[in-house]
Protein backbone atom coordinates (compact mmCIF):
# COMPACT_ATOMS: atom_id res chain seq x y z
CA UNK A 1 -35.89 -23.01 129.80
CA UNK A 2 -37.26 -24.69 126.62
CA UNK A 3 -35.65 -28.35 125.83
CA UNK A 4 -35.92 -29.84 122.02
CA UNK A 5 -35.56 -33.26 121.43
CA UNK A 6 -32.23 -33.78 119.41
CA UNK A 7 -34.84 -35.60 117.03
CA UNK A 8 -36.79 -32.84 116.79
CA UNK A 9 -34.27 -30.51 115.96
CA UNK A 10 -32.68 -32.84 112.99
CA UNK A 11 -36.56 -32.46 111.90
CA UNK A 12 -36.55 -29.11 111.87
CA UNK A 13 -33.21 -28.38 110.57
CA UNK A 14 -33.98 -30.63 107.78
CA UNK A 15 -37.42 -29.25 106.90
CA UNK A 16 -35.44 -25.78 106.63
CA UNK A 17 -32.77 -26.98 104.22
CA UNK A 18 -35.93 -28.18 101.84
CA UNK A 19 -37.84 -25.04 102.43
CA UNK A 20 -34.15 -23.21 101.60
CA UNK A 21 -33.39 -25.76 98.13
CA UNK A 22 -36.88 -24.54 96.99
CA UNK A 23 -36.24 -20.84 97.36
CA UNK A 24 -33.01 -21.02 95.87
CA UNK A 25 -34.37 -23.48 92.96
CA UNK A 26 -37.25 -20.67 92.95
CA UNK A 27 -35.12 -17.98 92.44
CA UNK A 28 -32.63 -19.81 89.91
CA UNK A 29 -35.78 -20.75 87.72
CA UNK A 30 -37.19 -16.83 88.36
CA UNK A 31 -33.76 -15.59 87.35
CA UNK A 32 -33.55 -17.62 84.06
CA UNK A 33 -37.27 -17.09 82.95
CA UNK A 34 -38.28 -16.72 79.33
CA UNK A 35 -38.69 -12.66 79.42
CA UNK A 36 -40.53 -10.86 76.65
CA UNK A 37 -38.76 -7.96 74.45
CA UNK A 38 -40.35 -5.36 72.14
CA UNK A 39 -38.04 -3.37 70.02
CA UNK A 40 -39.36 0.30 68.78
CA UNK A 41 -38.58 3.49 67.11
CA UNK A 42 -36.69 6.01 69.40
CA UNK A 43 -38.82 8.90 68.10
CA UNK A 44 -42.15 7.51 67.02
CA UNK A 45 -42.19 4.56 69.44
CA UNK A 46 -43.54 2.66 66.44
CA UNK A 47 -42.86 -0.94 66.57
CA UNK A 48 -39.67 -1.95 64.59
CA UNK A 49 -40.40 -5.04 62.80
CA UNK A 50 -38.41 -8.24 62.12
CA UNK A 51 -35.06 -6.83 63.59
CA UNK A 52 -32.07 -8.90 63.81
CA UNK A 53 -30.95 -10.12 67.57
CA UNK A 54 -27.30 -11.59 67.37
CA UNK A 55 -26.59 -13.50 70.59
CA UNK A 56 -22.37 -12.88 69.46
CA UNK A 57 -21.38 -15.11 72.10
CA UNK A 58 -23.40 -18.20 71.48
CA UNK A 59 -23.64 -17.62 67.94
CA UNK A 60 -27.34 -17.21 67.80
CA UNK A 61 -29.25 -15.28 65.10
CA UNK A 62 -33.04 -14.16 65.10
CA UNK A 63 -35.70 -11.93 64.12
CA UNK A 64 -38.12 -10.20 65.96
CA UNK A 65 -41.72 -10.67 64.61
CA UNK A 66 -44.29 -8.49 62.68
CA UNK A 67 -44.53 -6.59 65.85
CA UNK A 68 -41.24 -5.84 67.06
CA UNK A 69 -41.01 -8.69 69.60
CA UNK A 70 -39.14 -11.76 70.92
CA UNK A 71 -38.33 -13.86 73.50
CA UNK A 72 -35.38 -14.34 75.56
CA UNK A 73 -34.09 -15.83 78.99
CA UNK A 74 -31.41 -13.02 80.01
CA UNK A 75 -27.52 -14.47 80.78
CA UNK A 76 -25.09 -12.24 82.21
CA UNK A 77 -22.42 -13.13 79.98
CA UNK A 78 -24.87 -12.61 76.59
CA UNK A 79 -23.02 -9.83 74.41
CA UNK A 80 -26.47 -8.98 72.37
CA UNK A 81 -26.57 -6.59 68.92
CA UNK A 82 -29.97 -5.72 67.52
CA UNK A 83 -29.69 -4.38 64.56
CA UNK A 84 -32.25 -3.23 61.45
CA UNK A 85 -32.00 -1.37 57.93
CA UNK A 86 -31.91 2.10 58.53
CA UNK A 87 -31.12 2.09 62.24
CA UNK A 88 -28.09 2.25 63.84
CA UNK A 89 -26.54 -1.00 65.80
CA UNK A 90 -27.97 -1.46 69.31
CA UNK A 91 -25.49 -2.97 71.62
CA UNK A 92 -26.90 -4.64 75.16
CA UNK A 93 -25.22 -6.54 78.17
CA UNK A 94 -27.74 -6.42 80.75
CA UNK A 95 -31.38 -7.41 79.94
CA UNK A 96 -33.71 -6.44 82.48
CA UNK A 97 -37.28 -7.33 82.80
CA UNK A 98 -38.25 -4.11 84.06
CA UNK A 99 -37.09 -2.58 80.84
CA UNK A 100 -38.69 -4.52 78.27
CA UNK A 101 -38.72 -1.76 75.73
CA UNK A 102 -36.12 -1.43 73.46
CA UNK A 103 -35.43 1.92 71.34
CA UNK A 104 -33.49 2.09 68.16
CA UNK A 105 -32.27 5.39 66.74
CA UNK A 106 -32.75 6.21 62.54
CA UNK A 107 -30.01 6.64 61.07
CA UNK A 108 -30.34 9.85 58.69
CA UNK A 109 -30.74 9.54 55.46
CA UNK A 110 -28.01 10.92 52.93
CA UNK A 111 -29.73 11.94 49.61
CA UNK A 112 -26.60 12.40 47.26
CA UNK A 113 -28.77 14.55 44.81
CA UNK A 114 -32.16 14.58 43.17
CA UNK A 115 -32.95 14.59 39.52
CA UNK A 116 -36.34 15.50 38.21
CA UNK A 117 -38.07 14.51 34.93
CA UNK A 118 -37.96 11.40 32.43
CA UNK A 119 -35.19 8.89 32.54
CA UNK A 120 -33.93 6.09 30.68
CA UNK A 121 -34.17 2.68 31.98
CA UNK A 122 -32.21 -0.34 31.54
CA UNK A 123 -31.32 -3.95 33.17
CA UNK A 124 -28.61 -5.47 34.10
CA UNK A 125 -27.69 -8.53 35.78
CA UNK A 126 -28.48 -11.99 34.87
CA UNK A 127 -30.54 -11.41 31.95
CA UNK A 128 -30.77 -14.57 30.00
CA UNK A 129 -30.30 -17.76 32.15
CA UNK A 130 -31.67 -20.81 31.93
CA UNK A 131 -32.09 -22.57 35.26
CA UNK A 132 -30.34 -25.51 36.43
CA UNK A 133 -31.87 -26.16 40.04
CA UNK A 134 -33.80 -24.44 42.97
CA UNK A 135 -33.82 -24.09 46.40
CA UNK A 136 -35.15 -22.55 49.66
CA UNK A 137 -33.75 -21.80 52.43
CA UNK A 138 -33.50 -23.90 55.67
CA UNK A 139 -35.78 -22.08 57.83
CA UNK A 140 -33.35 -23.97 61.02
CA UNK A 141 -30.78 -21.07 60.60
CA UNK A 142 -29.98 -18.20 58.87
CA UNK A 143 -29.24 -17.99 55.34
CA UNK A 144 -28.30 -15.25 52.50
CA UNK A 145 -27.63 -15.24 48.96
CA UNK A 146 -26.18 -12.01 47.03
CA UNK A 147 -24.82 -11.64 43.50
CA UNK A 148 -22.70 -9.12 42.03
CA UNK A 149 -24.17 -6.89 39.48
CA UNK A 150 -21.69 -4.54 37.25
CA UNK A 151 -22.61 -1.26 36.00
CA UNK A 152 -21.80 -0.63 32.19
CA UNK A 153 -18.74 1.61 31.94
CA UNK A 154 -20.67 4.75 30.16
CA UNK A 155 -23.06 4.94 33.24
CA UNK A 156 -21.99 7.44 35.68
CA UNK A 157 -24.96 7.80 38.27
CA UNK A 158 -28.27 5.28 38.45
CA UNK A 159 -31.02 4.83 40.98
CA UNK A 160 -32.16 1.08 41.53
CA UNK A 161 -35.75 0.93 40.26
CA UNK A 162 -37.03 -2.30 40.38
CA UNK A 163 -35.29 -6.41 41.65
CA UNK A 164 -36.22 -9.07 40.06
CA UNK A 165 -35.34 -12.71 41.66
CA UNK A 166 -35.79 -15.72 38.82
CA UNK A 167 -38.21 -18.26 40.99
CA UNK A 168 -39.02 -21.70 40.35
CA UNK A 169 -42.52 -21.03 40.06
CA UNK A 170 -44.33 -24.43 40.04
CA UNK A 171 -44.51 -24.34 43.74
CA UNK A 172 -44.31 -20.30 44.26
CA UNK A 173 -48.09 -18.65 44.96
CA UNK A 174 -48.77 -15.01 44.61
CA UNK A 175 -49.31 -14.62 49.08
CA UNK A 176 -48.27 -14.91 52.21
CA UNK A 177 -44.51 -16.67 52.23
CA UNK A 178 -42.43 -17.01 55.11
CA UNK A 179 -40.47 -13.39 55.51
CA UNK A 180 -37.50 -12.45 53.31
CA UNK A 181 -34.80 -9.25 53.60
CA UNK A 182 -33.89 -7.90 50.60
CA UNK A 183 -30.39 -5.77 50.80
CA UNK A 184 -28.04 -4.07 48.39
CA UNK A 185 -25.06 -4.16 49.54
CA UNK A 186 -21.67 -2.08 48.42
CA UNK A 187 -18.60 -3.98 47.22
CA UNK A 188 -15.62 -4.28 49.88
CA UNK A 189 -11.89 -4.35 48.68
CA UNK A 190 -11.89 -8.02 49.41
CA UNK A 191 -15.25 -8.95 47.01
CA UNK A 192 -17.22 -9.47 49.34
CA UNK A 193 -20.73 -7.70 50.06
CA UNK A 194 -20.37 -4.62 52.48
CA UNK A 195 -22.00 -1.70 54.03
CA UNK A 196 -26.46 -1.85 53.16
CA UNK A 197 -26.69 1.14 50.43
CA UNK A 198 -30.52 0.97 51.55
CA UNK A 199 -32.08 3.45 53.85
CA UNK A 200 -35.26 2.17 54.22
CA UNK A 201 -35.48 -1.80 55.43
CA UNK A 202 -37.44 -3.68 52.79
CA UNK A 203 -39.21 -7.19 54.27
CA UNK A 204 -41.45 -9.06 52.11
CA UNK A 205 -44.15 -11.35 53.98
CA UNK A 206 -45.96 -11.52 50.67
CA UNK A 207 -45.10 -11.61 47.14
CA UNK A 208 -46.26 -10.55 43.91
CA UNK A 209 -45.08 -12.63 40.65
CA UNK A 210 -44.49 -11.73 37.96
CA UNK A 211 -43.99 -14.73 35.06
CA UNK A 212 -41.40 -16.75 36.78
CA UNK A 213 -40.17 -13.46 39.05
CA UNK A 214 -40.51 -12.73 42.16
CA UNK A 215 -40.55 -8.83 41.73
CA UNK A 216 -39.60 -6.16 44.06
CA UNK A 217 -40.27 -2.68 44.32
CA UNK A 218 -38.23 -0.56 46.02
CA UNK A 219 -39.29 2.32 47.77
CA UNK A 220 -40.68 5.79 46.29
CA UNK A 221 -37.14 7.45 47.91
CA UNK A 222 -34.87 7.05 45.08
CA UNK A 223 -30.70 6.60 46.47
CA UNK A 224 -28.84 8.16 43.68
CA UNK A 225 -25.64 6.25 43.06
CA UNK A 226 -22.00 6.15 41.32
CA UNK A 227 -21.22 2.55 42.58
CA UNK A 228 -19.51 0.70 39.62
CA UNK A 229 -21.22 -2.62 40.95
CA UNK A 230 -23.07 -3.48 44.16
CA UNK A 231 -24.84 -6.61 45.52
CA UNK A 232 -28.50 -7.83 45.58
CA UNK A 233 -29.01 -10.23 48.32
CA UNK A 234 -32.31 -12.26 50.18
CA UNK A 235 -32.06 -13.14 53.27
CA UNK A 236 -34.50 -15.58 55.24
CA UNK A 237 -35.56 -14.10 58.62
CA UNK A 238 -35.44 -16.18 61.18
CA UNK A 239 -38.60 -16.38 63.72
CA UNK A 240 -38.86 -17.50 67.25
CA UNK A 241 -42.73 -19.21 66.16
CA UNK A 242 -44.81 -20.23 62.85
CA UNK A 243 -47.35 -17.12 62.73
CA UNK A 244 -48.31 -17.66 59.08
CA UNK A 245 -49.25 -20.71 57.09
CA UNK A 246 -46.93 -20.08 54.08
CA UNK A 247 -44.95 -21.28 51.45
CA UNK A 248 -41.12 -20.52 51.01
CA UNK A 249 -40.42 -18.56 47.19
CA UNK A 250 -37.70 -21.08 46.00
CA UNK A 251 -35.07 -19.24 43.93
CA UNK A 252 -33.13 -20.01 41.12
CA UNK A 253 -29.34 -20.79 40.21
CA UNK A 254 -28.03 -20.98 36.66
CA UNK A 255 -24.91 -23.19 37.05
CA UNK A 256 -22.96 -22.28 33.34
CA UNK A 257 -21.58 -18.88 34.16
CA UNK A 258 -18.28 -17.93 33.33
CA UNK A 259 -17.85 -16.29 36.59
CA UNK A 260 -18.40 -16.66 40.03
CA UNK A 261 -21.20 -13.37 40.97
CA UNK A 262 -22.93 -15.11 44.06
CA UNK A 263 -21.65 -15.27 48.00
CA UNK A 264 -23.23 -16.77 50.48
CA UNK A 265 -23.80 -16.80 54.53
CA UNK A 266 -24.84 -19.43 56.81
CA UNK A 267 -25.41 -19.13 60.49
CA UNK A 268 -24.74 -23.21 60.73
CA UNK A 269 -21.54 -22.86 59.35
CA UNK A 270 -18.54 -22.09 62.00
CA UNK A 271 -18.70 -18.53 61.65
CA UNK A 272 -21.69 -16.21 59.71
CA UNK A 273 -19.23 -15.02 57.20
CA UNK A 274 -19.28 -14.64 53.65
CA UNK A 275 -18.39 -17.10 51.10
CA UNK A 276 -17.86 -17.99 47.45
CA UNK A 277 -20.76 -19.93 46.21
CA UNK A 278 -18.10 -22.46 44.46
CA UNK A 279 -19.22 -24.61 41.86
CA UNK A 280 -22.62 -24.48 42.96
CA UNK A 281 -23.03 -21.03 40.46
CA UNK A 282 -24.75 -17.93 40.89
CA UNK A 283 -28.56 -16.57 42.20
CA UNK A 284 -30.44 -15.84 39.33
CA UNK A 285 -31.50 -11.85 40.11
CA UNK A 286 -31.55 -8.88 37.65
CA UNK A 287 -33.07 -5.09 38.64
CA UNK A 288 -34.22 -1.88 36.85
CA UNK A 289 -31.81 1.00 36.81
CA UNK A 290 -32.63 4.56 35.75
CA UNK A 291 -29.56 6.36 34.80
CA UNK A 292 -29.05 10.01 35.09
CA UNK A 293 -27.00 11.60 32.86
């Protein structure tokens, strides 16, 4: 029969409650480890660039980079949405590492109808403003500007052609800039900006100027619309890391306007809502329209 000391058994009893604390502190650090995401296409398993992650419970907004990817340490509780231009919403409660890839299906795109030949072009917007101040945004958080533009009364179906955001252009450089969304956005019953009328996602990590505009081609697929006004917003994305040495395009605001066009969105603010601008007036943008008759 095999006698241990009393002291020797405290020893060992107490050398196996340290060895257990460091597994358990081992597995509690391998549980909450810094995983790595990349989000694709569904079909072409193409990379899908700067998507949006919204951590809805914590309030936390994102982008993915150039490449599709990010960074996250997995909670249970984490109710996630990815979401991009042109893809529909991707909902996720359970992250696991062994499934780092995550798909995104295209939406399909809804051609209304498609005119051929020459049209005439006009602009609307905010045509003739002189500006009062300038601004970029706080690269710390989210942030989104988007003014109203109104359709004249004797159009009855346009294309967007062409967006043109008034810079202040003493510190803009043709180049790299930190990445911006653009979006056009429908009108809701309420004012506010709605449902993305684009089908294709349109991120600019460089930017060509024109004068003092930052100008913005849309792409060759031309949405035929009857919308009697609609927003044009930009959006700064959000990275995880610097990856580019850049330089922010600071836009414009005129502050004598007559009415109040511009809403904004601010993921510092309590909730990442839209609201009125106030009195600090309106995003200086106009854009190109052909009009079909």
């Amino acid at each position: 029969m095999l006698l241990i000391p009393v002291n020797g058994f405290r020893k060992v009893t107490m050398k196996n409650k340290f060895l257990l604390l460091l597994l358990i502190i081992f597995n509690t650090a391998n549980a909450q480890q810094l995983q790595k995401f990349r989000i694709v296409d569904s079909t072409t398993k193409e990379p899908v660039p700067f998507a949006t992650i919204n951590i809805r419970n914590k309030a936390v907004y994102f982008e993915a980079d150039s490449s599709g990817t990010f960074f996250l340490t997995p909670q249970k509780d984490d109710s996630i949405i990815i979401s991009c231009v042109g893809y529909y919403d991707k909902y996720l409660f359970d992250f696991k590492s062994e499934n780092p890839e995550i798909k995104l299906v295209q939406k399909p795109k809804d051609l209304k109808k498609i005119y051929v030949g020459k049209f005439k072009t006009t602009q609307i917007g905010i045509l003739k403003a002189k500006t009062d101040y300038s601004m970029a945004s706080n690269l710390g958080f989210h942030s989104e500007y988007a003014t109203l533009i109104t359709i004249p009364a004797e159009v009855k179906n346009y294309s967007i052609h062409r967006i043109y955001f008034k810079v202040y252009t003493k510190n803009a450089r043709a180049g790299n800039v930190n990445p911006v969304r653009i979006h056009i956005y429908d009108v809701n019953k309420d004012g506010t900006p709605g449902e993305d009328l684009l089908q294709n996602d349109i991120v600019l990590t460089s930017i060509n100027l024109e004068g003092n505009y930052l100008a913005v081609d849309l792409p060759d697929e031309k949405t035929v619309l009857d919308n009697r006004s609609f927003f044009i917003s930009m959006q700064w994305i959000t990275q995880q890391r610097d990856i580019i040495d850049y330089k922010q395009p600071q836009i414009t605001f005129v502050r004598k306007q007559e009415n109040q066009l511009t809403w904004m969105r601010q993921s510092n603010l309590k909730d990442y809502n839209w609201i009125r601008f106030g009195n600090l007036g309106n995003m200086i943008v106009k854009t190109d329209i052909y009009i079909y008759e």
